[in-house]
Protein backbone atom coordinates (compact mmCIF):
# COMPACT_ATOMS: atom_id res chain seq x y z
CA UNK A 1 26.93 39.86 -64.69
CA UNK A 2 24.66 40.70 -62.09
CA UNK A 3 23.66 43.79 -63.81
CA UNK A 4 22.73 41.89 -66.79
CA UNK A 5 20.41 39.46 -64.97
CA UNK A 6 19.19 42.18 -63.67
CA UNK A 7 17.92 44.10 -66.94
CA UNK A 8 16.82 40.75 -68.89
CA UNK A 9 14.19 39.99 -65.71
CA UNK A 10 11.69 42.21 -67.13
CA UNK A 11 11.85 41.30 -70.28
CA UNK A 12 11.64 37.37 -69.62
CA UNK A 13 8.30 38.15 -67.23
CA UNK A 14 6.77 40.24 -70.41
CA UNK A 15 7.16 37.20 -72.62
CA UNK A 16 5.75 34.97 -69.88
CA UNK A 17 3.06 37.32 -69.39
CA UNK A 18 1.94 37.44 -72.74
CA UNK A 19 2.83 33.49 -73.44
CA UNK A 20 -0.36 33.44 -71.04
CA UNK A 21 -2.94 35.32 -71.73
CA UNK A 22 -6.21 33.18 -73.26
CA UNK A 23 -6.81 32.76 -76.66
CA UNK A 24 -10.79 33.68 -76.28
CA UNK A 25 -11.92 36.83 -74.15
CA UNK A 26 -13.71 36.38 -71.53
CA UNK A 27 -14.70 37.82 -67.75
CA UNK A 28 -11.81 38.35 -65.87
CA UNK A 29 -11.77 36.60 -62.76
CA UNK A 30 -9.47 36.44 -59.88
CA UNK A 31 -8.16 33.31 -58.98
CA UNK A 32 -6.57 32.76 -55.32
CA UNK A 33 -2.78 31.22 -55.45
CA UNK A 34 -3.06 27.36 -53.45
CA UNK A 35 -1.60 27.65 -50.21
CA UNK A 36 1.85 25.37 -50.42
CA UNK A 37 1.50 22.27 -48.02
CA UNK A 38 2.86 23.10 -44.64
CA UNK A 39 5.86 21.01 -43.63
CA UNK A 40 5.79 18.61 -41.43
CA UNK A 41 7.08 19.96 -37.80
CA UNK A 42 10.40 18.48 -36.83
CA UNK A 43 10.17 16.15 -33.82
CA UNK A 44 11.49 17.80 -30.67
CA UNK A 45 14.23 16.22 -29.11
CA UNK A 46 13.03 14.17 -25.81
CA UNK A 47 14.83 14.98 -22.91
CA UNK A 48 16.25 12.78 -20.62
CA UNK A 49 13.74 11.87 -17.60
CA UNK A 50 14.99 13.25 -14.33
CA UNK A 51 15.98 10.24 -12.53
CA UNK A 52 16.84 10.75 -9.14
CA UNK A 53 18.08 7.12 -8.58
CA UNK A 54 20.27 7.10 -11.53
CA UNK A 55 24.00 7.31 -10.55
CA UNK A 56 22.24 4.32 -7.74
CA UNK A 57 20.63 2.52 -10.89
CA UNK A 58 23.95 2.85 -13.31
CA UNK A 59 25.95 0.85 -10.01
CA UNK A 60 22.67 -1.62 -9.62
CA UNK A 61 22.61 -2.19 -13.80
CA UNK A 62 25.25 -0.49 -15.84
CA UNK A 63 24.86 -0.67 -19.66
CA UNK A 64 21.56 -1.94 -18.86
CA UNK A 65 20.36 1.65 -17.27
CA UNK A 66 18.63 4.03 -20.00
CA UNK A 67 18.98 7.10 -18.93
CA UNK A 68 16.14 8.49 -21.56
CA UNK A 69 13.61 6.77 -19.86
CA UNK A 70 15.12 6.34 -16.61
CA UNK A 71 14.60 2.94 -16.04
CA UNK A 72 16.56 -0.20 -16.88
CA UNK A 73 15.84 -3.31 -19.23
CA UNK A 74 17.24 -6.09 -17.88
CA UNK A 75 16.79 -9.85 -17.30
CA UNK A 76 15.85 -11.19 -13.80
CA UNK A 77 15.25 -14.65 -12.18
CA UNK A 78 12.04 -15.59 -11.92
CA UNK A 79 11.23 -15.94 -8.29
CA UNK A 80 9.17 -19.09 -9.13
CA UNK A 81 12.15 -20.59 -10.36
CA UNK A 82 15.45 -18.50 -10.19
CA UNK A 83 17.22 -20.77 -12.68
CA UNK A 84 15.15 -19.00 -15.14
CA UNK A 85 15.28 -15.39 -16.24
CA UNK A 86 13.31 -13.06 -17.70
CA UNK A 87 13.80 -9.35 -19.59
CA UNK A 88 11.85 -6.45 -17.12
CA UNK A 89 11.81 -2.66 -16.71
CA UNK A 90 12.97 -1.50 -13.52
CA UNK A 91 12.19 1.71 -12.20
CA UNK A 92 14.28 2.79 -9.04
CA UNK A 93 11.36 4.05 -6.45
CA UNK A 94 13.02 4.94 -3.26
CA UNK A 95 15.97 5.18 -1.60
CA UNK A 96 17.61 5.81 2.04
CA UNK A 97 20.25 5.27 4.09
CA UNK A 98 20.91 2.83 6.85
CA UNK A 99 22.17 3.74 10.24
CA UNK A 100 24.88 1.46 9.31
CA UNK A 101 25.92 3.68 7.09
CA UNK A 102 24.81 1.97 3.76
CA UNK A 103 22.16 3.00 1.01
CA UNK A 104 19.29 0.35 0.27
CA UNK A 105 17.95 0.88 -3.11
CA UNK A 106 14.01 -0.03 -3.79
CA UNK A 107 13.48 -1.09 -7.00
CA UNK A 108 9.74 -1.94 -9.18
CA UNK A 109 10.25 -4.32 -11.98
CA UNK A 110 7.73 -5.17 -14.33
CA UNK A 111 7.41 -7.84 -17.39
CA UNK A 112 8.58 -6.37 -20.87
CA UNK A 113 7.08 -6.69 -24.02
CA UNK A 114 9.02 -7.28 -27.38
CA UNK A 115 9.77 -3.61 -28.05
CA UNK A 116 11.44 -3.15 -24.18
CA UNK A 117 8.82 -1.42 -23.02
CA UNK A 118 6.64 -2.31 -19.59
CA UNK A 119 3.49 -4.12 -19.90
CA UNK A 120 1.62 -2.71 -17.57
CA UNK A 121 -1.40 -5.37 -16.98
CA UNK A 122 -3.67 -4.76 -14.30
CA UNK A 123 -3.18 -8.64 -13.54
CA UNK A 124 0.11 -8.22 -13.76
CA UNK A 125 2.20 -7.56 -9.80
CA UNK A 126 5.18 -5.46 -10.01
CA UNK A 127 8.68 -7.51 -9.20
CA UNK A 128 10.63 -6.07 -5.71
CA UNK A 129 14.00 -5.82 -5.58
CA UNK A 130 16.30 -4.20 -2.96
CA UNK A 131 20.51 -3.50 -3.32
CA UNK A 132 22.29 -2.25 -0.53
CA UNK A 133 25.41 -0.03 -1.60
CA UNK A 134 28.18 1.78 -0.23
CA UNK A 135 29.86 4.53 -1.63
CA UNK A 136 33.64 4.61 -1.70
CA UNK A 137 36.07 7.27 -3.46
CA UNK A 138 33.37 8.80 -5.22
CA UNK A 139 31.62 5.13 -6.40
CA UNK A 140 28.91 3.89 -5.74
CA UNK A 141 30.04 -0.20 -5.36
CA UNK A 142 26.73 -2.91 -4.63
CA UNK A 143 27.22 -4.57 -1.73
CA UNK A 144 23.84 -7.06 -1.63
CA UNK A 145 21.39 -8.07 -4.01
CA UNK A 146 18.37 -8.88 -3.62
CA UNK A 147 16.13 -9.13 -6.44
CA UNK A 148 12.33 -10.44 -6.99
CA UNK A 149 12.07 -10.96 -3.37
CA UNK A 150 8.15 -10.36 -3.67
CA UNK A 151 5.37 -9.61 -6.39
CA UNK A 152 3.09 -6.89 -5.02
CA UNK A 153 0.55 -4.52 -6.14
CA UNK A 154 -1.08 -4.14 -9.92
CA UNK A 155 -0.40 -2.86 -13.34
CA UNK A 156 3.38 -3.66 -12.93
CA UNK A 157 4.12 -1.49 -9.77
CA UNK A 158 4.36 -2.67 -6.24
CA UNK A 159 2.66 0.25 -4.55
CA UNK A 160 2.87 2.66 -2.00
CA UNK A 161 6.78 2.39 -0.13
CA UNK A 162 7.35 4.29 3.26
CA UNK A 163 10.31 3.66 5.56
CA UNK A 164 9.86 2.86 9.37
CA UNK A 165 12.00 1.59 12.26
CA UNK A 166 11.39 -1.78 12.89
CA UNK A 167 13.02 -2.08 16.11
CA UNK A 168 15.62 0.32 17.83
CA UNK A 169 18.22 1.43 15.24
CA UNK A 170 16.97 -1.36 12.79
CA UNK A 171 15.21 0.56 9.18
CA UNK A 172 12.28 -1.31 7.72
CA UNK A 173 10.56 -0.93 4.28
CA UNK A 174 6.47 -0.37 4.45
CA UNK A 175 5.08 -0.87 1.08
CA UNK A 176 0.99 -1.18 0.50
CA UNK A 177 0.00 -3.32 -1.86
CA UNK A 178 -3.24 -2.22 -3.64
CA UNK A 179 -5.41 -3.98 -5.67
CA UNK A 180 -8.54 -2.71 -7.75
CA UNK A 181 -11.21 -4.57 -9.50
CA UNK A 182 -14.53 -4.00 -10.36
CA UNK A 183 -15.35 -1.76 -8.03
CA UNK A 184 -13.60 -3.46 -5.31
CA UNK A 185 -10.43 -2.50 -3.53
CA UNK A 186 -8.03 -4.43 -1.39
CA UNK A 187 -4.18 -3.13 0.60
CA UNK A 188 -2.27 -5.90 2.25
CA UNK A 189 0.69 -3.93 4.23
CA UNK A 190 4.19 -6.01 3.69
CA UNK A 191 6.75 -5.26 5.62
CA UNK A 192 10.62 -5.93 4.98
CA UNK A 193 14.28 -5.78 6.58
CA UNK A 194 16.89 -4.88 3.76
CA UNK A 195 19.88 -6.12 6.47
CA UNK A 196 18.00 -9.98 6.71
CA UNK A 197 20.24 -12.37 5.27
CA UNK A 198 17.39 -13.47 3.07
CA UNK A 199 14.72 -11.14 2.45
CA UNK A 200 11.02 -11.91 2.17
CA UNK A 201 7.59 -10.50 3.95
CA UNK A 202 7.09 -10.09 7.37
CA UNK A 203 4.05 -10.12 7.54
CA UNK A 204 3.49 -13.58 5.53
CA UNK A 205 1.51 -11.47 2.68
CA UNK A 206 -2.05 -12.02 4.65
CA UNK A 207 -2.42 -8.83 6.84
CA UNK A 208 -5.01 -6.40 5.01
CA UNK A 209 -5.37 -3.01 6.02
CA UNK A 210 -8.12 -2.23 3.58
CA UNK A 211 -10.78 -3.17 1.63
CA UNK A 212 -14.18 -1.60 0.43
CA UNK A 213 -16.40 -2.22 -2.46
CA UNK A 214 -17.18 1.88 -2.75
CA UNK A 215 -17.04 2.15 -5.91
CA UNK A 216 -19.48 -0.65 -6.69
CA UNK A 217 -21.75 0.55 -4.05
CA UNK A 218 -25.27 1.85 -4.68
CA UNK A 219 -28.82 1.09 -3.92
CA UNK A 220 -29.08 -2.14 -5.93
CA UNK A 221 -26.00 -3.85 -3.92
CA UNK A 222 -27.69 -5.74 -0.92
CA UNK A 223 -24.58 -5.07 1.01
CA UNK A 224 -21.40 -2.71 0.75
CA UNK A 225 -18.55 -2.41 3.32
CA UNK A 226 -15.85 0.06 3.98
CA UNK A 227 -12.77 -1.46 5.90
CA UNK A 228 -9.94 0.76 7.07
CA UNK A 229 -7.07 -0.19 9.10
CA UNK A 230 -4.35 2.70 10.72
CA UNK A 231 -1.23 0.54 11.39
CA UNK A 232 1.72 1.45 13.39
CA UNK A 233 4.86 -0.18 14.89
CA UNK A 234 5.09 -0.26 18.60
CA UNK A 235 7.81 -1.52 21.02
CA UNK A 236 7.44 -5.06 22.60
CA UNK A 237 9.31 -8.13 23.64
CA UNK A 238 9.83 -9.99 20.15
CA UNK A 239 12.75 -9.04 18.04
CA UNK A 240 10.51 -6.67 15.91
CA UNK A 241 8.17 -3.80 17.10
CA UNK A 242 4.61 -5.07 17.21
CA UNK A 243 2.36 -4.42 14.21
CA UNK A 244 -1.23 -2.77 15.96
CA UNK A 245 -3.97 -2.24 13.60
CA UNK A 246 -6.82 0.45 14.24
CA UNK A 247 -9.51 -0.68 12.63
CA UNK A 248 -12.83 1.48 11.49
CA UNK A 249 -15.40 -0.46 9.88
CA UNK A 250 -18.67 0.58 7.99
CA UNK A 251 -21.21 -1.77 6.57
CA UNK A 252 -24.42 -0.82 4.77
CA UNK A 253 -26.88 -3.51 4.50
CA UNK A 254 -31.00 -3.56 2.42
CA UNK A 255 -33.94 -3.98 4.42
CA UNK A 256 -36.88 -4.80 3.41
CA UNK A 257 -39.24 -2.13 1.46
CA UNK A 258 -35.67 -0.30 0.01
CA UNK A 259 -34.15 0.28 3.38
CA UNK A 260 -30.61 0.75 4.05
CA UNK A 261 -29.37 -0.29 7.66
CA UNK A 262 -25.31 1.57 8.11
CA UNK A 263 -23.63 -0.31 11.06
CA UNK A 264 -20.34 1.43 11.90
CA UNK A 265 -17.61 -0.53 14.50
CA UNK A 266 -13.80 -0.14 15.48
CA UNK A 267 -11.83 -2.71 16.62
CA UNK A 268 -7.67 -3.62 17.33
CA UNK A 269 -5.68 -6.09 15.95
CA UNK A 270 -2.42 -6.75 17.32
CA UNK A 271 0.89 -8.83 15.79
CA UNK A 272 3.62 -10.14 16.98
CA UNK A 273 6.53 -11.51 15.66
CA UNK A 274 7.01 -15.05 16.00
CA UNK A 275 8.74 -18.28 14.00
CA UNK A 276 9.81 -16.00 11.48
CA UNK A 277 6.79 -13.67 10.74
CA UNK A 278 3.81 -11.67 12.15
CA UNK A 279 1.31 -13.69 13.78
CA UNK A 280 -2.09 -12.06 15.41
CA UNK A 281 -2.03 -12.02 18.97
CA UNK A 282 -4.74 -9.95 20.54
CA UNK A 283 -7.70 -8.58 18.89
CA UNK A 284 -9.31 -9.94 15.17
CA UNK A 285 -8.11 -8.23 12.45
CA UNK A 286 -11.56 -7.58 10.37
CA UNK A 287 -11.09 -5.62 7.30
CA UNK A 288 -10.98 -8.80 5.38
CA UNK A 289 -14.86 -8.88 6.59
CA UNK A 290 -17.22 -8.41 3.49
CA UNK A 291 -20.49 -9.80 2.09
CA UNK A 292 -21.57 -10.31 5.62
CA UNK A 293 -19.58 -13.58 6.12
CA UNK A 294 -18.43 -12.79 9.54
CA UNK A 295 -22.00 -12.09 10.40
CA UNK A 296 -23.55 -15.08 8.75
CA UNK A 297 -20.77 -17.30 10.53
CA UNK A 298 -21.87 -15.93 13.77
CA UNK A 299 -25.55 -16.90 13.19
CA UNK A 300 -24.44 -19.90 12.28
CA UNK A 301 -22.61 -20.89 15.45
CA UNK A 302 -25.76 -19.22 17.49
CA UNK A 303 -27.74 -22.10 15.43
CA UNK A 304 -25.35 -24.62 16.35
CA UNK A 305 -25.32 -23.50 19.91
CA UNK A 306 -29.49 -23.49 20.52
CA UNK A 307 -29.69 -26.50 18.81
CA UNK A 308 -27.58 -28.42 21.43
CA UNK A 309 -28.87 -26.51 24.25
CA UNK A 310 -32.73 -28.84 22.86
């Protein structure tokens, strides 16, 4: 059969050939075939995001955990009012182990939108949560939760995290909260103890360690400040190291016929703990110092002081 297929092929391409040719003479012109439409490429499968914290997320979330994505939709309280709940994405950040022997998970949640996906506002704090966890005959079993304990940092992400010993034998978690806003940028340092029996900020959510306006600073600006604190924990009496701050500070102020007048200073700021958070003890913590209030408050009391000495 195949033979006869075979010898009727040239036969059935003679009559198309001559089924085709024009009625009227004419130039001969070559023609190029159309290109057939390419297909469209098949979409590669995604794989899985490498998720360090998953086995610890799966225990924190179960069903809940996407391993795709590596994060988990869920619904949390709302630390406002933990009666009511709310769907997030939660993103396991960091992770280490106590000296008691148990594994405190840090978690950043953020709002979700309709679709489960993370908003991501710039107005919008990211959600801390922290589980401890023990692992037991190859499971890992949550022992404490605690979840929306603070709102920190922008865009839906609490910041920078960094583990420290907050007294002898006792693990702390440092996180710096940025913020960044027209030019402006401010870090408040929170500080945290994962074994407290009811987690919240040590530091009562007021110590700032930074803030500039550099990148809103230029010749038209009558005044632009650059505010850096070095922190560190340091042994004392209180049942938490102290907090010391090292502060540099640089202010650039106009003079008159275009001018600029730098003034550069350092100063120490130290905190103890007290009542149930940080309180400043020795020093004046001035990176919160900008626009020249600090100045214009001591001019003022200099007024205040001449005018009673007349």
């Amino acid at each position: 059969m195949k033979n006869a297929i075979a010898l009727l092929l040239p036969a059935l391409l003679a009559c198309a050939c001559s089924r085709q040719t024009p009625e009227r003479p004419g130039p001969s012109a070559s023609v190029p075939a159309a290109a057939p439409a390419p297909l469209p490429a098949a979409a590669a499968p995604q794989a899985p995001v490498q998720d360090r914290f998953a086995l610890l997320m799966q225990a924190v979330y179960g069903n809940a955990y996407r391993a795709a994505s590596g994060d988990a939709l869920a619904p949390m309280p709302d630390p406002d009012n933990p009666a009511e709940r709310w769907q997030m994405v939660l993103d396991g950040v960091s992770a280490t182990e106590l000296p008691t022997g148990e594994t405190v998970l840090v978690v950043s949640g953020d709002s979700a939108d309709e679709n489960g996906t993370a908003t991501g506002d710039l107005a919008n704090p990211g959600a801390l949560s922290l589980y401890l966890l023990r692992r037991q005959e190859g499971q890992w079993h949550v022992l404490r939760r605690h979840e929306n304990v603070a709102r920190l940092g922008s865009h839906g992400r609490i910041g920078k995290v960094s583990w420290v010993n907050l007294a002898a034998g006792k693990t702390g978690l440092a996180v710096e909260d940025r913020m960044a806003n027209r030019g402006e940028t401010a870090i408040h340092l929170a500080l945290f103890d994962p074994t407290a029996e009811r987690v919240a900020d040590l530091t009562g959510g007021e110590t700032l360690i930074r803030s500039d306006n550099d990148d809103d600073c230029d010749e038209s600006r009558e005044r632009c400040w650059h505010n850096v604190a070095q922190w560190r924990l340091v042994p004392g009496a209180a049942p938490y190291y102290d907090l010391v701050l090292d502060i540099d500070s640089t202010t650039t102020v106009a003079q008159a016929g275009g001018q600029r007048q730098q003034r550069s200073e350092r100063g120490t700021a130290r905190y103890v703990f007290a009542d149930g958070a940080y309180r400043l003890r020795e020093g004046s913590n001035t990176v919160g110092t900008r626009h020249g209030e600090q100045e214009q408050e001591q001019e003022q009391e200099q007024v205040r002081v001449r005018v009673q000495e007349q």
